[in-house]
Protein backbone atom coordinates (compact mmCIF):
# COMPACT_ATOMS: atom_id res chain seq x y z
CA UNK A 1 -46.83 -197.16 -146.70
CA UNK A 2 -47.71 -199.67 -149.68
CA UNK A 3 -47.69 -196.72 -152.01
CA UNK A 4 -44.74 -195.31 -151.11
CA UNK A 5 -43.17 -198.13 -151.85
CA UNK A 6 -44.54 -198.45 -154.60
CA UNK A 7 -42.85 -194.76 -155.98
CA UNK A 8 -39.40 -196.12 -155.14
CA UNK A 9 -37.52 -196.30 -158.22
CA UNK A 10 -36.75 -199.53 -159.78
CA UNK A 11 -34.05 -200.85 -162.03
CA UNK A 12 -34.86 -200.78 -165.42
CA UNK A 13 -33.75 -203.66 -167.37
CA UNK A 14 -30.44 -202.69 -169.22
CA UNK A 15 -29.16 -201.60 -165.25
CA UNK A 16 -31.02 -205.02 -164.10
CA UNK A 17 -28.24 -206.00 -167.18
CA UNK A 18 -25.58 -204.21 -165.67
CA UNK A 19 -26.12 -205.30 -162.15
CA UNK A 20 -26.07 -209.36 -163.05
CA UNK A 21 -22.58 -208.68 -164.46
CA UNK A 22 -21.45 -206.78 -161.44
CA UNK A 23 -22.61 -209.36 -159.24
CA UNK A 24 -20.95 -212.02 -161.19
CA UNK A 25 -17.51 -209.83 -160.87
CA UNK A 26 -17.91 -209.18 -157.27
CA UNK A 27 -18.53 -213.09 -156.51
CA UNK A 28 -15.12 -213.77 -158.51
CA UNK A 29 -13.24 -211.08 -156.81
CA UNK A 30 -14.12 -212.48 -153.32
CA UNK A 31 -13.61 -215.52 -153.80
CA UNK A 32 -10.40 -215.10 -155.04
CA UNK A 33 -9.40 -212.79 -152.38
CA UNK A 34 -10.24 -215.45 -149.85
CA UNK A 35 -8.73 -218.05 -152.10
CA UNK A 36 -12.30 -219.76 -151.68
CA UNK A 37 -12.43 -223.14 -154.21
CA UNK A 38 -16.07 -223.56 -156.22
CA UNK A 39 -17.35 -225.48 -153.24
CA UNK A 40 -16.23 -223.27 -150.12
CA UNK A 41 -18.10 -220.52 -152.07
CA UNK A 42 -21.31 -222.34 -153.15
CA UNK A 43 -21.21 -223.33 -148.90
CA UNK A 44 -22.10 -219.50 -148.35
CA UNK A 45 -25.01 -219.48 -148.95
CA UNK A 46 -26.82 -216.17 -149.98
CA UNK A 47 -28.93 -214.73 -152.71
CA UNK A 48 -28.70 -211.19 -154.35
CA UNK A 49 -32.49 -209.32 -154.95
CA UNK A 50 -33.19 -205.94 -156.14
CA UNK A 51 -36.34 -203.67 -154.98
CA UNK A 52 -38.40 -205.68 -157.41
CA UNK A 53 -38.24 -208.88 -155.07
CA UNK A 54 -37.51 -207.23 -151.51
CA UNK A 55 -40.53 -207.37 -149.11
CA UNK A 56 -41.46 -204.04 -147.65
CA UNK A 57 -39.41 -205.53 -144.28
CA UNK A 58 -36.32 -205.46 -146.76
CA UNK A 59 -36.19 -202.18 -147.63
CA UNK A 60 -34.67 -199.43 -145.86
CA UNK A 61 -33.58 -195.40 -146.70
CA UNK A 62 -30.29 -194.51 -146.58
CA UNK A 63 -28.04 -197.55 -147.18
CA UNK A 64 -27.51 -199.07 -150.46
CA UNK A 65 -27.58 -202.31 -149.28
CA UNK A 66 -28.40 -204.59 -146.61
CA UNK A 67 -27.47 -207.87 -145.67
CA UNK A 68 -30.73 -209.89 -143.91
CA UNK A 69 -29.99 -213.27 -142.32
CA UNK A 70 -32.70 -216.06 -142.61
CA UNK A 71 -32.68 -219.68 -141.16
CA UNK A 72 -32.77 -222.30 -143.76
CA UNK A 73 -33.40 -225.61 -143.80
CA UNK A 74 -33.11 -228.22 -146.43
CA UNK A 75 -36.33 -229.58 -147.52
CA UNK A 76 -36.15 -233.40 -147.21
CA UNK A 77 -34.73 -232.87 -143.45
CA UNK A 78 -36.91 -231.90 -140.57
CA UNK A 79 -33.68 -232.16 -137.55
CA UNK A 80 -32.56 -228.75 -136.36
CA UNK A 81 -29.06 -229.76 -136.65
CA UNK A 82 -30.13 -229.17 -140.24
CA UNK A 83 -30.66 -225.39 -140.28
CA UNK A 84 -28.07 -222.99 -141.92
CA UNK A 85 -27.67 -219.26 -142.15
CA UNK A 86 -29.18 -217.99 -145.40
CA UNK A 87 -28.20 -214.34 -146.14
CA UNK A 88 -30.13 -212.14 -148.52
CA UNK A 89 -28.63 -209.05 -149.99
CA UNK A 90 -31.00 -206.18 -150.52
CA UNK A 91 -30.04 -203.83 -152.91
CA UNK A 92 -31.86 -200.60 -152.33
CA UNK A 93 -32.34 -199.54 -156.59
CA UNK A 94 -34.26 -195.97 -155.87
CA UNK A 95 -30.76 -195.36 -153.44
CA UNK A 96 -28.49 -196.38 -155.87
CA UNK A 97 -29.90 -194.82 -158.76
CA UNK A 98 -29.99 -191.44 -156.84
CA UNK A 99 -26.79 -191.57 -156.31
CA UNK A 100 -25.94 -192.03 -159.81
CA UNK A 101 -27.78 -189.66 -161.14
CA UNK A 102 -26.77 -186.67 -158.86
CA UNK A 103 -23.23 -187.91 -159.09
CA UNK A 104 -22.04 -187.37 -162.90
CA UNK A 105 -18.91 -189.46 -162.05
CA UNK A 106 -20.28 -192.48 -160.66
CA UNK A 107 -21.33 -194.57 -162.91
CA UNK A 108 -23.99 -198.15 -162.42
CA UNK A 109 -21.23 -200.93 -163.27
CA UNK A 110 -18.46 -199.96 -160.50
CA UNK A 111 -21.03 -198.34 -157.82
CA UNK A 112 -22.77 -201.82 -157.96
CA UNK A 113 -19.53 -203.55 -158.26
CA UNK A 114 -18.05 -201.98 -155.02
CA UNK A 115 -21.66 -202.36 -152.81
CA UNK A 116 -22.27 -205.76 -153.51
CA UNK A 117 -18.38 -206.75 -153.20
CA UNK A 118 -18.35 -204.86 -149.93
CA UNK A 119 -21.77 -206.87 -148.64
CA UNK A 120 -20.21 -210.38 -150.16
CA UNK A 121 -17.15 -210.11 -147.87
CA UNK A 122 -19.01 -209.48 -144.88
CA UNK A 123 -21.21 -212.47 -145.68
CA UNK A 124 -17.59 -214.39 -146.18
CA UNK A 125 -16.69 -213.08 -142.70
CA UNK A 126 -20.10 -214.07 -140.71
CA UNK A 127 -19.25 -217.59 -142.44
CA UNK A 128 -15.82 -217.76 -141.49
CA UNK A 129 -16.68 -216.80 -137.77
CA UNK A 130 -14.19 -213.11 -138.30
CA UNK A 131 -17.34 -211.19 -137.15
CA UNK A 132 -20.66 -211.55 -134.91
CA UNK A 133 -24.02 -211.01 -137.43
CA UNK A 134 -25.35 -209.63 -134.13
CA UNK A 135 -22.54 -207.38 -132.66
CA UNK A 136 -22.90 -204.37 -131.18
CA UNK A 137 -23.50 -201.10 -132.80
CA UNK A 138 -20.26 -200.00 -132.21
CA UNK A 139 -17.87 -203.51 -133.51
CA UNK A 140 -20.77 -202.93 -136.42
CA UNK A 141 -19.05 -199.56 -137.25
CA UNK A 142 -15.53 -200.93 -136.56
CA UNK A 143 -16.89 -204.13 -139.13
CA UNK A 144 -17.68 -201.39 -141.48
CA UNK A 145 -14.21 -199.87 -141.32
CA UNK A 146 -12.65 -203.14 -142.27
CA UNK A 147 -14.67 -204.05 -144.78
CA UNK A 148 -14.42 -200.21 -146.72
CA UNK A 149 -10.47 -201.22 -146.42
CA UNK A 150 -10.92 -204.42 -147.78
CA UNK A 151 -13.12 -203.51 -150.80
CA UNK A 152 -10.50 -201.02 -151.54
CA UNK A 153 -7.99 -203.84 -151.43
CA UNK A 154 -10.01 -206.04 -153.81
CA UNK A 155 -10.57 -203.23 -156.43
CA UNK A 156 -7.83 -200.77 -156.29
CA UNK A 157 -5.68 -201.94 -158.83
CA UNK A 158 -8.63 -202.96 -161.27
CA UNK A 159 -9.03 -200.65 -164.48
CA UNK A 160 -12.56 -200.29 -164.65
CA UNK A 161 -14.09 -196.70 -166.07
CA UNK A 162 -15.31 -195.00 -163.63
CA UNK A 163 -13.90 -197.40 -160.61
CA UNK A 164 -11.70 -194.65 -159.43
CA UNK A 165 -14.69 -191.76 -158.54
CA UNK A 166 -16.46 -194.98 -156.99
CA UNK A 167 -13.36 -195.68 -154.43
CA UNK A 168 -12.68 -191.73 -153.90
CA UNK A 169 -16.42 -191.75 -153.22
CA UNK A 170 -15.83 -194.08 -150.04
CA UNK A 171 -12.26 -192.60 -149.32
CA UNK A 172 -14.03 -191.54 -145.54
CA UNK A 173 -15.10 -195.33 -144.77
CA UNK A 174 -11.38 -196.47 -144.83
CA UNK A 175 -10.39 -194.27 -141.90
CA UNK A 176 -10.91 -195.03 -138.15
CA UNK A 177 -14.27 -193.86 -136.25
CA UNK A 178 -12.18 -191.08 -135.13
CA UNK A 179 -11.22 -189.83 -137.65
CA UNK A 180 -14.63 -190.13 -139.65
CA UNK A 181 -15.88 -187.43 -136.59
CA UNK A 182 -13.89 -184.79 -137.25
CA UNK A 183 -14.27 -184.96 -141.15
């Protein structure tokens, strides 16, 4: 199992480049879509890792992403009253990358942009109490419908190269379960 991790493709460091500045666009985006101050963001607490820091329990085939929840605690307190959610966002490089290279319109920047936007807002809606980390399979998959619609929200009037192929790319996601079926 080790070694097959070990195959998974990996971010180079110009994407590693690329994926920083995504990030850093995606936190701005949400936060102003939530009209979140400096503080009410830095209160959601989370952390962004690629393949090179995931354990093998972080990484998973076929999403590009995953958000993992962890207590935390701050160090100089020992009450449990103390303990917070802590959510890590696992980017999944080798899934990514595949899908940029077998996609010629899809391009690092916006692909990034629109996962890690889409995995920031859920983290903004466990926070805010809009949605159960632990729901059932079935409010996960309506979750995911609101989510696609409000990532689309966020980036559909942004001019970005490449943006467009990136939201025509998740066009199904926006519709209800239903629908998705019979497409």
């Amino acid at each position: 199992m080790i070694d097959n991790l070990k195959k998974l493709e990996k971010f180079n460091q110009n994407q590693i480049k690329t994926v920083n500045n995504s990030v850093a666009m995606a936190e701005e985006l949400v936060s102003n879509f939530y009209k979140l101050s400096a503080s009410q963001w830095l209160r959601h607490r989370y952390d962004v890792k690629t393949l090179s820091d995931l354990s093998p329990d972080e990484i998973v085939h076929g999403p590009f992403a995953q958000i993992i929840r962890y207590e935390g605690q701050r160090k100089d307190t020992s009450l449990g009253s103390s303990t917070f959610d802590f959510y890590k966002i696992c980017l999944q490089d080798y899934s990514i990358l595949s899908v940029v290279k077998q996609s010629p319109g899809i391009k690092l920047f916006p692909f990034t942009l629109y996962i890690v936007i889409h995995e920031l807002i859920h983290i903004v809606r466990f926070s805010k109490f809009l949605q159960n980390f632990d729901a059932s399979d079935k409010e996960k998959m309506i979750e995911e419908t609101r989510v696609h619609k409000n990532t689309h929200e966020i980036l559909n009037n942004l001019r970005i190269s490449g943006l467009s192929n990136v939201l025509r790319f998740y066009d199904k996601w926006r519709k209800p379960l239903d629908k998705m079926r019979n497409t």
